[in-house]
C-alpha atoms as a PDB file:
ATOM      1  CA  UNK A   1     -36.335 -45.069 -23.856  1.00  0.00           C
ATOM      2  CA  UNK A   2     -33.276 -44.967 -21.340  1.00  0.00           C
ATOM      3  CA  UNK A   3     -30.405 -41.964 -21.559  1.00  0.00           C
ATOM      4  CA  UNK A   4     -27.089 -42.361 -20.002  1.00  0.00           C
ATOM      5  CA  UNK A   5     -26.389 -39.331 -18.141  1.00  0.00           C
ATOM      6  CA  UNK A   6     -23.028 -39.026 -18.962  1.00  0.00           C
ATOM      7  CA  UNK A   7     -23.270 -39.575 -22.824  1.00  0.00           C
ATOM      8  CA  UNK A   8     -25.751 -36.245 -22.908  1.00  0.00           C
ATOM      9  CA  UNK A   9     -25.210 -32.559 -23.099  1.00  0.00           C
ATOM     10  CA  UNK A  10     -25.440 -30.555 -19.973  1.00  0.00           C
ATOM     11  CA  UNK A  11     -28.989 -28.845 -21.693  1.00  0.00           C
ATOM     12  CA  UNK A  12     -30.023 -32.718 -22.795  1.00  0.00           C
ATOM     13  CA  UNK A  13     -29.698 -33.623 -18.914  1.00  0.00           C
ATOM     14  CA  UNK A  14     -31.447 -30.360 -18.061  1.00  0.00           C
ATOM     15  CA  UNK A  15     -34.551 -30.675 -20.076  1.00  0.00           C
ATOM     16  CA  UNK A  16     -35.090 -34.542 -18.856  1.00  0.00           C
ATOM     17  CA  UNK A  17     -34.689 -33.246 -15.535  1.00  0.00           C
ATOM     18  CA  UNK A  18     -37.389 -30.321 -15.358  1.00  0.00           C
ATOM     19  CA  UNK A  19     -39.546 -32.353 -17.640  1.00  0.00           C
ATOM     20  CA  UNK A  20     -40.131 -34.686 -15.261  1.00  0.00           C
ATOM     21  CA  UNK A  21     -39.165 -33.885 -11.523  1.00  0.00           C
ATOM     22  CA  UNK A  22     -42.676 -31.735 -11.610  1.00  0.00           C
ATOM     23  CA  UNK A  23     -44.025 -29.909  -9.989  1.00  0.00           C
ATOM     24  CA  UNK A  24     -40.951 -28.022  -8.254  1.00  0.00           C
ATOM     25  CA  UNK A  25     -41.356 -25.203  -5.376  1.00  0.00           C
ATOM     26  CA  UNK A  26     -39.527 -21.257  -6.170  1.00  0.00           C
ATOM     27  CA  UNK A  27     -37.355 -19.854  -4.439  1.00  0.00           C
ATOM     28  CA  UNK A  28     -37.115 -16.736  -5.008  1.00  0.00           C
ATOM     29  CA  UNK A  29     -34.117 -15.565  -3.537  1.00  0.00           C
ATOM     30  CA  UNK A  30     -32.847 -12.031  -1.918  1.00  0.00           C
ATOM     31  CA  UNK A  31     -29.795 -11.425  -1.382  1.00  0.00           C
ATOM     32  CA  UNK A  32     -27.646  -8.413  -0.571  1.00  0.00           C
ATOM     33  CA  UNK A  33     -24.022  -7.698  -1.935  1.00  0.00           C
ATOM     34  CA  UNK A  34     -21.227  -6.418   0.196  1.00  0.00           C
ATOM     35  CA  UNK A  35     -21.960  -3.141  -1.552  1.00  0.00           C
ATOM     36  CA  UNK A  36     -25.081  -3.055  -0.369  1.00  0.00           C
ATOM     37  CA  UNK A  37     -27.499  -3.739  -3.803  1.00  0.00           C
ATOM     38  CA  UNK A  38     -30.181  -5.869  -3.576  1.00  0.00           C
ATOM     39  CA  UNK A  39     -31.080  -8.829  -5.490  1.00  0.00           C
ATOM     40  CA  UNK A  40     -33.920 -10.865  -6.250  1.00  0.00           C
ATOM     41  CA  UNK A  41     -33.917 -14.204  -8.432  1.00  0.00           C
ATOM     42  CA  UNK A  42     -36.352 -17.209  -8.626  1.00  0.00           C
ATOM     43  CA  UNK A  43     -34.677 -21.158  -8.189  1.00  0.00           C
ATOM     44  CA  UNK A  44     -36.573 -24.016  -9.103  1.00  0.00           C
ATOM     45  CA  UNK A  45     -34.084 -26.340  -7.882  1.00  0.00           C
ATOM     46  CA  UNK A  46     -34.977 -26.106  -4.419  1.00  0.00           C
ATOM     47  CA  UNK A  47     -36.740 -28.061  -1.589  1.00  0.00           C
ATOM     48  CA  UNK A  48     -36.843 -28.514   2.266  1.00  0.00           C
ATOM     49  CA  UNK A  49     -34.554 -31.040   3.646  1.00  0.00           C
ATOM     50  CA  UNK A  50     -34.056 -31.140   7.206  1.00  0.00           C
ATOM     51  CA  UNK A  51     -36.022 -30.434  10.208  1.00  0.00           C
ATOM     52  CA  UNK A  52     -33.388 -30.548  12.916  1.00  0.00           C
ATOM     53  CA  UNK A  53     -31.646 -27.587  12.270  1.00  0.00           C
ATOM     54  CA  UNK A  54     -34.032 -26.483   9.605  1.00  0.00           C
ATOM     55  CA  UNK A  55     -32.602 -26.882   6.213  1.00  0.00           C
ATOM     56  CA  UNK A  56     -32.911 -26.099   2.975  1.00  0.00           C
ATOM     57  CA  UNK A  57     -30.571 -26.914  -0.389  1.00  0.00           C
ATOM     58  CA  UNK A  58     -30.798 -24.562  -3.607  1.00  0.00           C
ATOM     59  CA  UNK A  59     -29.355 -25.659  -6.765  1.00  0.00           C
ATOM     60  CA  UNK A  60     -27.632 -22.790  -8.666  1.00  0.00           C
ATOM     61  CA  UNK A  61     -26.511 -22.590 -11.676  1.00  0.00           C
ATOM     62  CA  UNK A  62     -24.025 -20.567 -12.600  1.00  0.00           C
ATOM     63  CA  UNK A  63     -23.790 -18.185 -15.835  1.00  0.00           C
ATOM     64  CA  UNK A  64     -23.118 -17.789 -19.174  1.00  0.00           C
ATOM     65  CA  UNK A  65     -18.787 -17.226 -17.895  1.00  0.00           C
ATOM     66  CA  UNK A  66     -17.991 -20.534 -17.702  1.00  0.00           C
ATOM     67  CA  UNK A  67     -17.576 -21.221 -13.744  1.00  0.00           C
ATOM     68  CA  UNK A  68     -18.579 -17.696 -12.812  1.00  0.00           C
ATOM     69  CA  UNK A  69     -21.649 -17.428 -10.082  1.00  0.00           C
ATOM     70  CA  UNK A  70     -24.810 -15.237 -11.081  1.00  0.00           C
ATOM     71  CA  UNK A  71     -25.186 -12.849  -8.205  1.00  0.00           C
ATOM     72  CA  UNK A  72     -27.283 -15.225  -5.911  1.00  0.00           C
ATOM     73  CA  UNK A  73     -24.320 -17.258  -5.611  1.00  0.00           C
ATOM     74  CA  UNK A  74     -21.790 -15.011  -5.527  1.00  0.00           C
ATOM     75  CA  UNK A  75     -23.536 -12.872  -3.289  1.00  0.00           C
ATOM     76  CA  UNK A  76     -24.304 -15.713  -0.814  1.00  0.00           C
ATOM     77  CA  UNK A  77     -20.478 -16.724  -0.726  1.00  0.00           C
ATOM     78  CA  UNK A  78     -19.608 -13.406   0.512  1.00  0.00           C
ATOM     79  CA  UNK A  79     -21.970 -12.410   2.973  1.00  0.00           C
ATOM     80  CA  UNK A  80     -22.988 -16.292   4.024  1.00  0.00           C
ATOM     81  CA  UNK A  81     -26.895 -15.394   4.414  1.00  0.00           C
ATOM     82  CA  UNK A  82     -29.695 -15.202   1.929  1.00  0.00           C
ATOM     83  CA  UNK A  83     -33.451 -15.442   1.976  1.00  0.00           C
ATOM     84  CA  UNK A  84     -36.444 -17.617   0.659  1.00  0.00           C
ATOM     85  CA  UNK A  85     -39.554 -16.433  -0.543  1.00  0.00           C
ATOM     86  CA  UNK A  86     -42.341 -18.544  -1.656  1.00  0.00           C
ATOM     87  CA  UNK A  87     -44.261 -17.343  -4.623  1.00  0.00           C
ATOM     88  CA  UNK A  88     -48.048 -16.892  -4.675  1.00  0.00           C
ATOM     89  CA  UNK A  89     -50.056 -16.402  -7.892  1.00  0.00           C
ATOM     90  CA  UNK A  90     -50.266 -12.540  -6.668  1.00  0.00           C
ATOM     91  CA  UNK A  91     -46.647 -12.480  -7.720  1.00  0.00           C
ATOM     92  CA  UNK A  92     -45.949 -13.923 -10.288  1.00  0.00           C
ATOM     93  CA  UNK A  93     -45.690 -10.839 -12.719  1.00  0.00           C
ATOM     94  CA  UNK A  94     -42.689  -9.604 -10.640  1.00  0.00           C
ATOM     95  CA  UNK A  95     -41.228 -12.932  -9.714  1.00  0.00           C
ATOM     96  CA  UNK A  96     -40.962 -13.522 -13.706  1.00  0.00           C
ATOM     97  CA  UNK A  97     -39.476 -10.095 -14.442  1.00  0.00           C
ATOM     98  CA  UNK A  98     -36.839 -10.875 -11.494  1.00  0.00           C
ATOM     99  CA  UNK A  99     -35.201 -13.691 -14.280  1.00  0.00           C
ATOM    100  CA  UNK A 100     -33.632 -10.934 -15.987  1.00  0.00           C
ATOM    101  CA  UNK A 101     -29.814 -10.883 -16.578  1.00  0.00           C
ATOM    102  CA  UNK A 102     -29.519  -7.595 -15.293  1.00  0.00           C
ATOM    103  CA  UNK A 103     -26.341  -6.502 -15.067  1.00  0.00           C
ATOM    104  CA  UNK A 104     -24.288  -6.977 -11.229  1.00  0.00           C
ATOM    105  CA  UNK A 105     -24.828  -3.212 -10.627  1.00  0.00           C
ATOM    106  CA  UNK A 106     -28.794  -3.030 -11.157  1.00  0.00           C
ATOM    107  CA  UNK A 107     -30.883  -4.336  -8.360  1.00  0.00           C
ATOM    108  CA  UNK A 108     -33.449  -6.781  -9.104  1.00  0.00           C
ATOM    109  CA  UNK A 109     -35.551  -5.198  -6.735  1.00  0.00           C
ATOM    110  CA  UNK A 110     -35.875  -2.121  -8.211  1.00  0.00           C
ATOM    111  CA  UNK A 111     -36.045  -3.044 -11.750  1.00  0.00           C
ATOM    112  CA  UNK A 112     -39.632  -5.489 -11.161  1.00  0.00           C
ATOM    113  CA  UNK A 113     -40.739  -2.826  -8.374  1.00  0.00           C
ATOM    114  CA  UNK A 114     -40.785  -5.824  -5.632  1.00  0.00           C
ATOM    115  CA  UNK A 115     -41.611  -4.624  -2.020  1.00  0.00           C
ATOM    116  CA  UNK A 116     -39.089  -5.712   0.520  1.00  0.00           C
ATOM    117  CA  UNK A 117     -39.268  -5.239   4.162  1.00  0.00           C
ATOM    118  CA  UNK A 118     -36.058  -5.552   6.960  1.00  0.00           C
ATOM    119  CA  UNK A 119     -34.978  -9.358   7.940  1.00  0.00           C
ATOM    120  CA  UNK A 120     -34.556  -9.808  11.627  1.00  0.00           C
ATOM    121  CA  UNK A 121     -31.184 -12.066  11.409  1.00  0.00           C
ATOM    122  CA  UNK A 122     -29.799 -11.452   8.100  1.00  0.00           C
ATOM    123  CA  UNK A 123     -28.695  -8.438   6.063  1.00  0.00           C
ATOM    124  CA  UNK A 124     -31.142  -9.840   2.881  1.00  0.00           C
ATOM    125  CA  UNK A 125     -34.113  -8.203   3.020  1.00  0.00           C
ATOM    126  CA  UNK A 126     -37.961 -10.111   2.368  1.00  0.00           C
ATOM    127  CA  UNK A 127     -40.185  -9.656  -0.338  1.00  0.00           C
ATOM    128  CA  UNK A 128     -42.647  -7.746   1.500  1.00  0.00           C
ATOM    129  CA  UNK A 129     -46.028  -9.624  -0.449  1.00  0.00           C
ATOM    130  CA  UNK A 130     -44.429 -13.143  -0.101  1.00  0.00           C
ATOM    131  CA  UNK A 131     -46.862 -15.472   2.215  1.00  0.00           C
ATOM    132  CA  UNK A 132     -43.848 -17.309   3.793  1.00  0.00           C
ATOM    133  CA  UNK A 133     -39.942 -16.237   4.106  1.00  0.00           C
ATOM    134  CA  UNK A 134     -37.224 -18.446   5.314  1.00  0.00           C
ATOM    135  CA  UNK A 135     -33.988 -16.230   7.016  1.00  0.00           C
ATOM    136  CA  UNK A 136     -31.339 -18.322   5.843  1.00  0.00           C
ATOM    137  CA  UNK A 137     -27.676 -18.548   6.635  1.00  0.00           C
ATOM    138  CA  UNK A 138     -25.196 -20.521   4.917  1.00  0.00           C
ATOM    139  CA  UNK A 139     -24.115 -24.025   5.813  1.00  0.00           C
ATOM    140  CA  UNK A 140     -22.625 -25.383   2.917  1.00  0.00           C
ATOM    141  CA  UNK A 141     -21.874 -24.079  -1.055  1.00  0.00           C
ATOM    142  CA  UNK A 142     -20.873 -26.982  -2.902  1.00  0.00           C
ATOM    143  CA  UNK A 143     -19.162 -26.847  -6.350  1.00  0.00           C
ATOM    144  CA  UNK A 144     -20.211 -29.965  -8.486  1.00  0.00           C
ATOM    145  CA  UNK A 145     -19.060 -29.712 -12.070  1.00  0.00           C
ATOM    146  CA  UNK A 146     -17.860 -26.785 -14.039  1.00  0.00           C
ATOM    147  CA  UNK A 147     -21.090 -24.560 -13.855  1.00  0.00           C
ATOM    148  CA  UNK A 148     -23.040 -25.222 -10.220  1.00  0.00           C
ATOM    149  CA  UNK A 149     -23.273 -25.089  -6.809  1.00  0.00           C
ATOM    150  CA  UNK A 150     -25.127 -26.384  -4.494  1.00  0.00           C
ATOM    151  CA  UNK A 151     -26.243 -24.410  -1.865  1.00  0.00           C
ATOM    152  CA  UNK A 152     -27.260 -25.858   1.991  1.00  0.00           C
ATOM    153  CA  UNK A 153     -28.735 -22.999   4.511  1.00  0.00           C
ATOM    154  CA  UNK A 154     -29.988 -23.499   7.491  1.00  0.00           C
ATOM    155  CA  UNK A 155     -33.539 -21.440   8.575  1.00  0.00           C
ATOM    156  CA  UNK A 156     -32.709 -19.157  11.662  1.00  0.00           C
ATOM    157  CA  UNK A 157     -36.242 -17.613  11.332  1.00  0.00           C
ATOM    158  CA  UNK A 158     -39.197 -18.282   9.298  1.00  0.00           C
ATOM    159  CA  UNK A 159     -42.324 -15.811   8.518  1.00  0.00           C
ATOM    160  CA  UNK A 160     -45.563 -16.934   7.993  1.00  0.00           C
ATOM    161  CA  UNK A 161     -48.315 -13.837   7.349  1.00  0.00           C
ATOM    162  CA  UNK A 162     -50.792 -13.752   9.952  1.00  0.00           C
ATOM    163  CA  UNK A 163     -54.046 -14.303   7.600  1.00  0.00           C
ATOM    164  CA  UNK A 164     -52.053 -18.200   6.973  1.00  0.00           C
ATOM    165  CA  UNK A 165     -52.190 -19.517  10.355  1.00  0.00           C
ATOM    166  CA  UNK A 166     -55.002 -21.038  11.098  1.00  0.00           C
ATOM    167  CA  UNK A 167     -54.262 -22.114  14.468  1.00  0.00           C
ATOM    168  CA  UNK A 168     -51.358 -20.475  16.366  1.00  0.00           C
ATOM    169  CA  UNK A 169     -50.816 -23.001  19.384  1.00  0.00           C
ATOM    170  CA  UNK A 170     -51.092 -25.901  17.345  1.00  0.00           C
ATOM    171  CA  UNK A 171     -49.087 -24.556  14.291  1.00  0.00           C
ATOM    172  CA  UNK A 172     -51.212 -25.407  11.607  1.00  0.00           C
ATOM    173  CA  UNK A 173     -51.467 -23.265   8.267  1.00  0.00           C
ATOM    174  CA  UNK A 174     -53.559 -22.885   6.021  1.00  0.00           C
ATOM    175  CA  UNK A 175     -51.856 -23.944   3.155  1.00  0.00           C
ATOM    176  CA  UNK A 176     -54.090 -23.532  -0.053  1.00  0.00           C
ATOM    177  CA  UNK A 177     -55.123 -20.104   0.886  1.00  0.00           C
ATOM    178  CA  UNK A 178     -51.578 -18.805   0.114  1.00  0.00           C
ATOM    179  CA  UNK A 179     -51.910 -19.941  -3.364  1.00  0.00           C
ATOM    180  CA  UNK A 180     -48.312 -20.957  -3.756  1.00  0.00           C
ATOM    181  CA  UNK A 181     -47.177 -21.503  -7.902  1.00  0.00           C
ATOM    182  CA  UNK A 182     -44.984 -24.314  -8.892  1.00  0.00           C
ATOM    183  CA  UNK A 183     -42.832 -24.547 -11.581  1.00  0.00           C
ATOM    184  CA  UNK A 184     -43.454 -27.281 -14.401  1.00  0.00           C
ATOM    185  CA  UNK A 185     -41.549 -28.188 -17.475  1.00  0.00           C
ATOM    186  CA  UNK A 186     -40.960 -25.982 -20.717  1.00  0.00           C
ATOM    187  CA  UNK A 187     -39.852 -22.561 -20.621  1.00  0.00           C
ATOM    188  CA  UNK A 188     -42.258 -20.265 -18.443  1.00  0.00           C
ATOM    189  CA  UNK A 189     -44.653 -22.930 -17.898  1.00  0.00           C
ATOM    190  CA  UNK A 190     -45.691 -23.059 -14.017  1.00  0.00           C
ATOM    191  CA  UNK A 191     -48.884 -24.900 -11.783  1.00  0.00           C
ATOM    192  CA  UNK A 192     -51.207 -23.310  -9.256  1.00  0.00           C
ATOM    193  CA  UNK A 193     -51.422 -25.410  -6.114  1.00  0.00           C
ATOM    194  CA  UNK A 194     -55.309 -25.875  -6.471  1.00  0.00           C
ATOM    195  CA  UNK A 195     -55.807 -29.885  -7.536  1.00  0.00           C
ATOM    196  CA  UNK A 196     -55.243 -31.641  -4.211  1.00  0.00           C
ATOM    197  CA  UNK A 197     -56.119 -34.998  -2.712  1.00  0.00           C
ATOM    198  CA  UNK A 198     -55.487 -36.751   0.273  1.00  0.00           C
ATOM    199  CA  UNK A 199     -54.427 -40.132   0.680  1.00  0.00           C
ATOM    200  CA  UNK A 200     -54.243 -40.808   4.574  1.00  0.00           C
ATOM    201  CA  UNK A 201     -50.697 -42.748   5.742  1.00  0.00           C
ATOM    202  CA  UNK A 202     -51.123 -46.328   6.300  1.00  0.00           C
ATOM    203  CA  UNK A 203     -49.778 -48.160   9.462  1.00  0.00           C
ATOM    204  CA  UNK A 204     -47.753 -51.383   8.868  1.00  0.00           C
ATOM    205  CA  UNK A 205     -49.782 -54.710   8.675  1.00  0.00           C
ATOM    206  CA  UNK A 206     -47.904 -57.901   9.525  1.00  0.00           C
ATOM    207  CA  UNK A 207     -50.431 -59.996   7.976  1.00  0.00           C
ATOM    208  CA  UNK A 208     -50.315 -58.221   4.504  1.00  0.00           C
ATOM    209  CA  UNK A 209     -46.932 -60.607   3.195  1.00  0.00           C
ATOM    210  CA  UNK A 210     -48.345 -63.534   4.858  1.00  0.00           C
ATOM    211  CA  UNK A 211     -51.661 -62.618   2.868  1.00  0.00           C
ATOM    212  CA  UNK A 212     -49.930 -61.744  -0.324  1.00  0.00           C
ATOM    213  CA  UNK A 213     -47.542 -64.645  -0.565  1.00  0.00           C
ATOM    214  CA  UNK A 214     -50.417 -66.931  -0.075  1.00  0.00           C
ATOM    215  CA  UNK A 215     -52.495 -65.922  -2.501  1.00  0.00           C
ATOM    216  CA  UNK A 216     -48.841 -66.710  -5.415  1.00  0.00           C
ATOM    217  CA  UNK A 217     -49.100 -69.940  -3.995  1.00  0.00           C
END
């Protein structure tokens, strides 16, 4: 079966999209209004994408006003900053109540009783439980369509809890023990990070055409 894109519904495009681009990393994402109230909201679109600066893009989608931001967006507009939390298993009671549509006024924060300690660059605070927490500030907010923007921020500073790095001069981490979640397709259906396997990178081998277009010969 093919679909053309543009012959679909927004929600037909949607539910090809998280049915299959699996699994995707949270962000959940704290931000702080101009008025000072904190909010918290999980993003599945979301990945890494640069190393050099340090970047990361967020896909938001906007709500149920046609063209109007949620409070992530609108909140990162304003103030320019914003940060990422990862989500571990531990979390993901809170994390879930943070999808809410509170109302602008109520916090987030205090509504799912999430912990947040002081950022060192930005104004957002960080979920104080989170194993890892990107400081963010903004690069880029994209409009594309009528109801999203895409979001580019660049990582000033990055946490990393102390029980997660496994060895401090060589930067490595140990991964699997923060029991990161990953969100899959359906509605509320996510992944624990625990079925891994390694496939070591190959290095080129100029003999492997010559080998392979012999043998179609």
């Amino acid at each position: 079966m093919h679909y053309t894109m543009s012959e679909l519904t927004s929600r037909q495009r949607y539910k090809i999209l998280v049915s299959t681009v699996t699994p995707r990393p949270i962000a959940w994402v704290t931000t702080r209004s101009v008025d000072g109230v904190v909010n918290a909201a999980p993003y599945s679109f979301f990945n890494a994408v640069g190393d050099d600066p340090a970047l990361v893009v967020l896909g938001l989608l906007h709500g149920p006003e046609e063209g109007a931001d949620k409070d992530t967006g609108t909140h990162i507009k304003q103030t320019r900053e914003f940060v990422v939390n990862l989500v571990a298993e531990h979390d993901m009671e809170r994390m879930n109540l943070s999808c809410v549509d509170a109302p602008r006024e109520v916090s987030e924060v205090e509504y799912a009783e999430i912990e947040t300690v002081p950022a060192s660059a930005v104004a957002a605070p960080l979920i104080a439980s989170a194993p890892v927490s990107f400081e963010c500030r903004l690069v880029e907010a994209l409009a594309v369509g009528t109801h999203q923007t895409v979001v580019l921020g660049e990582v000033v500073v990055a946490h990393v809890k102390d029980e997660f790095v496994s060895d401090l001069e060589r930067m490595h981490f140990d991964t699997p023990a923060m029991k990161l979640v990953g969100r899959m397709h359906g509605s509320g259906t996510y992944l624990r990070n625990t079925d891994r396997f390694t496939v070591p990178r190959p290095a080129y081998d100029p003999q492997r055409l010559t080998e392979l277009r012999r043998t179609k010969d």
